[in-house]
C-alpha atoms as a PDB file:
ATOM      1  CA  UNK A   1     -13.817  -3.239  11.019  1.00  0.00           C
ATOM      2  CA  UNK A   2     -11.042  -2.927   8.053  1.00  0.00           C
ATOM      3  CA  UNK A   3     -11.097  -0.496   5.919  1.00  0.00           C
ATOM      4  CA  UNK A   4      -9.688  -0.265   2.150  1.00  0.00           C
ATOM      5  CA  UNK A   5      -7.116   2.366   1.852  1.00  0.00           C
ATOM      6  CA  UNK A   6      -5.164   3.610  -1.658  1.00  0.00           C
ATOM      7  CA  UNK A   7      -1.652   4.728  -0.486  1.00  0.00           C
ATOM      8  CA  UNK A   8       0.669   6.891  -2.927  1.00  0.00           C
ATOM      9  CA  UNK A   9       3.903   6.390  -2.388  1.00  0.00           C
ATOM     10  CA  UNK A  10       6.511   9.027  -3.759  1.00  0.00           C
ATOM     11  CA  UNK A  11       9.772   6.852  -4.142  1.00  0.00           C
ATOM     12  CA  UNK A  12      11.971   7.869  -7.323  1.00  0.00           C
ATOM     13  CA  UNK A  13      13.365   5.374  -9.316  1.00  0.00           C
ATOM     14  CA  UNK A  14      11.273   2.605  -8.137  1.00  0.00           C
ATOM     15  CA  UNK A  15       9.938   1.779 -11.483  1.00  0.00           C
ATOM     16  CA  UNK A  16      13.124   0.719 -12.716  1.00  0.00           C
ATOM     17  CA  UNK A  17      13.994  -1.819  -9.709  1.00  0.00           C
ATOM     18  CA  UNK A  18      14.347  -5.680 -10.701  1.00  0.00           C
ATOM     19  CA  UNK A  19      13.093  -8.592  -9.531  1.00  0.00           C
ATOM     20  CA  UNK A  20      15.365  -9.020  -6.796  1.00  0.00           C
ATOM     21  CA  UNK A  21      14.774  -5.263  -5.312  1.00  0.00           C
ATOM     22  CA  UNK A  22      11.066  -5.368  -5.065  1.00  0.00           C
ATOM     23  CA  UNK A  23      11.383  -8.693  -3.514  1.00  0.00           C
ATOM     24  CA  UNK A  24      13.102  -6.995  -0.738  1.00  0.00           C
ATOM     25  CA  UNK A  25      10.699  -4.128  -0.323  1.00  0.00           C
ATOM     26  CA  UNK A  26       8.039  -6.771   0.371  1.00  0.00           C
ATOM     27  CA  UNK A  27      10.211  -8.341   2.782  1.00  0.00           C
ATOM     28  CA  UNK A  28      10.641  -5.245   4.497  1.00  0.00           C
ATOM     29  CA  UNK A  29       6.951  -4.361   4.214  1.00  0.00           C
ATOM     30  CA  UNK A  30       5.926  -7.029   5.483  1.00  0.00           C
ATOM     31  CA  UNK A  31       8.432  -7.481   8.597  1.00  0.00           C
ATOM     32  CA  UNK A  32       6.427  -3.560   9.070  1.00  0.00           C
ATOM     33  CA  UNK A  33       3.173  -5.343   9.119  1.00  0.00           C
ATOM     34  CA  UNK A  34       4.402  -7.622  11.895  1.00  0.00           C
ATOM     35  CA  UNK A  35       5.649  -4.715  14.002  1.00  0.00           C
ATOM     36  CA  UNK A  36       2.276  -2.822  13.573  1.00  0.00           C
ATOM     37  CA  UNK A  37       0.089  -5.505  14.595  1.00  0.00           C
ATOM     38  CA  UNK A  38      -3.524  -6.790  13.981  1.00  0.00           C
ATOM     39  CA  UNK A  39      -5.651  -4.774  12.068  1.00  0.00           C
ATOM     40  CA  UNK A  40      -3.665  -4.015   9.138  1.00  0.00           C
ATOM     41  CA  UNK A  41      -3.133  -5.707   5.679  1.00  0.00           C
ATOM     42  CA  UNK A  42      -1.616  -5.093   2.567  1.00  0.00           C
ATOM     43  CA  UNK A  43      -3.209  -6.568  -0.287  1.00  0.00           C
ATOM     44  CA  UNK A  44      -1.437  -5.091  -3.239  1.00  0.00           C
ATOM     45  CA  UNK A  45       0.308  -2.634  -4.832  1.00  0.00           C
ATOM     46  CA  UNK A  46       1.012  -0.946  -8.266  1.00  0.00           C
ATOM     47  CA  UNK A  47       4.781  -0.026  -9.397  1.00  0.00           C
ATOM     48  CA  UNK A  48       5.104   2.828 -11.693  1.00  0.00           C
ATOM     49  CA  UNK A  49       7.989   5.115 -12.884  1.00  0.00           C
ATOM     50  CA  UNK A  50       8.524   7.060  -9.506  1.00  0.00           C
ATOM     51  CA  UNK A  51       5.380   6.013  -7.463  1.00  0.00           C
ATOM     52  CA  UNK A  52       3.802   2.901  -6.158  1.00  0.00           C
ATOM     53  CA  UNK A  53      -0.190   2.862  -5.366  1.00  0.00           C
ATOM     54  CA  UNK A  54      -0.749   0.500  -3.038  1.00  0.00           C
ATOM     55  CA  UNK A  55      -4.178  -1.066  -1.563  1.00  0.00           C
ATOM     56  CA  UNK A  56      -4.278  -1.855   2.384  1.00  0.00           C
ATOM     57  CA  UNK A  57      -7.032  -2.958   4.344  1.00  0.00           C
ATOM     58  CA  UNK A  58      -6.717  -0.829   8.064  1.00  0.00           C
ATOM     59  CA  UNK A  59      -8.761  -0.322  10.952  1.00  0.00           C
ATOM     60  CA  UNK A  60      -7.626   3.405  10.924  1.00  0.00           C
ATOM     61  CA  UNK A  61      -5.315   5.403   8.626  1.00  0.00           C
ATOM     62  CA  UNK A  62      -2.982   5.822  11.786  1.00  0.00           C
ATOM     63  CA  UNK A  63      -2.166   2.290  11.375  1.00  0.00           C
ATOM     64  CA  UNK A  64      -1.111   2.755   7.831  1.00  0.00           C
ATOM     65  CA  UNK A  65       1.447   5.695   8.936  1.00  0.00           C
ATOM     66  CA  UNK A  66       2.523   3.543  11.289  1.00  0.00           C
ATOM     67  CA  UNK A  67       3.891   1.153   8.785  1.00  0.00           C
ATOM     68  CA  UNK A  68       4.847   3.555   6.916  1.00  0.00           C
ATOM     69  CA  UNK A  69       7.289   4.776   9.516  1.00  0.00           C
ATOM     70  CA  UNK A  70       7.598   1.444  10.374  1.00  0.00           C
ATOM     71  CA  UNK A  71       8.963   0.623   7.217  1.00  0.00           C
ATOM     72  CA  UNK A  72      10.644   3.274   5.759  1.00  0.00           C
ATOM     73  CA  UNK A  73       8.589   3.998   2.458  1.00  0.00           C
ATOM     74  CA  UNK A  74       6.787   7.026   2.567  1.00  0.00           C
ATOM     75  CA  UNK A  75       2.701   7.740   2.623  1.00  0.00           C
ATOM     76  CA  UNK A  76       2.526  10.747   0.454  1.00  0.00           C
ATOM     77  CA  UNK A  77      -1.049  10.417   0.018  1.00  0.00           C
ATOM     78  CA  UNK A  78      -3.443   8.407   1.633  1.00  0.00           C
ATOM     79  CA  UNK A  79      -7.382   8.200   0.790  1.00  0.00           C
ATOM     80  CA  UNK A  80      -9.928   5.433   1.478  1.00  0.00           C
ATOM     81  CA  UNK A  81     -11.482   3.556  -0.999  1.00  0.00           C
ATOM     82  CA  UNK A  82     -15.272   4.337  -0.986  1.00  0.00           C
ATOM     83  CA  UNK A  83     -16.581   1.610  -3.956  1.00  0.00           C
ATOM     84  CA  UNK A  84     -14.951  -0.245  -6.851  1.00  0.00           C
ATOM     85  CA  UNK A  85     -16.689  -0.238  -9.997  1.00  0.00           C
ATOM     86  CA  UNK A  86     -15.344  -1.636 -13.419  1.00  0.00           C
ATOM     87  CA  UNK A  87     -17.105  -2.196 -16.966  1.00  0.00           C
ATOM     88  CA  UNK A  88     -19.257  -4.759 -15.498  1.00  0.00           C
ATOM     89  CA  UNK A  89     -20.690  -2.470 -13.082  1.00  0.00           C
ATOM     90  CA  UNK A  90     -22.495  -1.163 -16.003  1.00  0.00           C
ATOM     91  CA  UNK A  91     -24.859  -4.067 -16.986  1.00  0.00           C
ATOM     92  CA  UNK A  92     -25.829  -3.967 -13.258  1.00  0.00           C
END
């Protein structure tokens, strides 16, 4: 069974990388994912100034430091995702 995972990834500058750039970290992500294997996905992730939060759906979070070796972009933090709730939780 998969698993939702938020990964913090520690990677100065990244914030500031164009188009082109970010188009090649996916690449490269997603070659990673390949390499892992089954029962890993990425679904997303957030760019910020010096830190990307990305969402992953994993059978274990061994798999997810797998691609992070894998790939080269550090998992500074990694914590599963429990529940999501947003403003519409509240008429619920």
């Amino acid at each position: 069974m998969l698993r939702k995972f938020m990964i913090e990834r520690e990677i100065p500058g990244v914030g500031q990388l164009d188009s082109c750039a970010l188009a090649q970290a996916s690449r490269k992500s997603n070659a990673a994912l390949e390499q892992v294997g089954p029962g890993i996905q990425w679904q997303q992730s957030y760019v910020t100034g010096d830190r990307t939060y990305c969402v992953y759906f994993a059978e274990s979070e061994e798999l997810i430091r797998k691609h992070a070796e894998a790939s080269g972009f550090p998992a500074s933090k990694i914590v599963e995702i429990k529940d999501v709730i947003d403003p519409a939780t509240a008429l619920r």
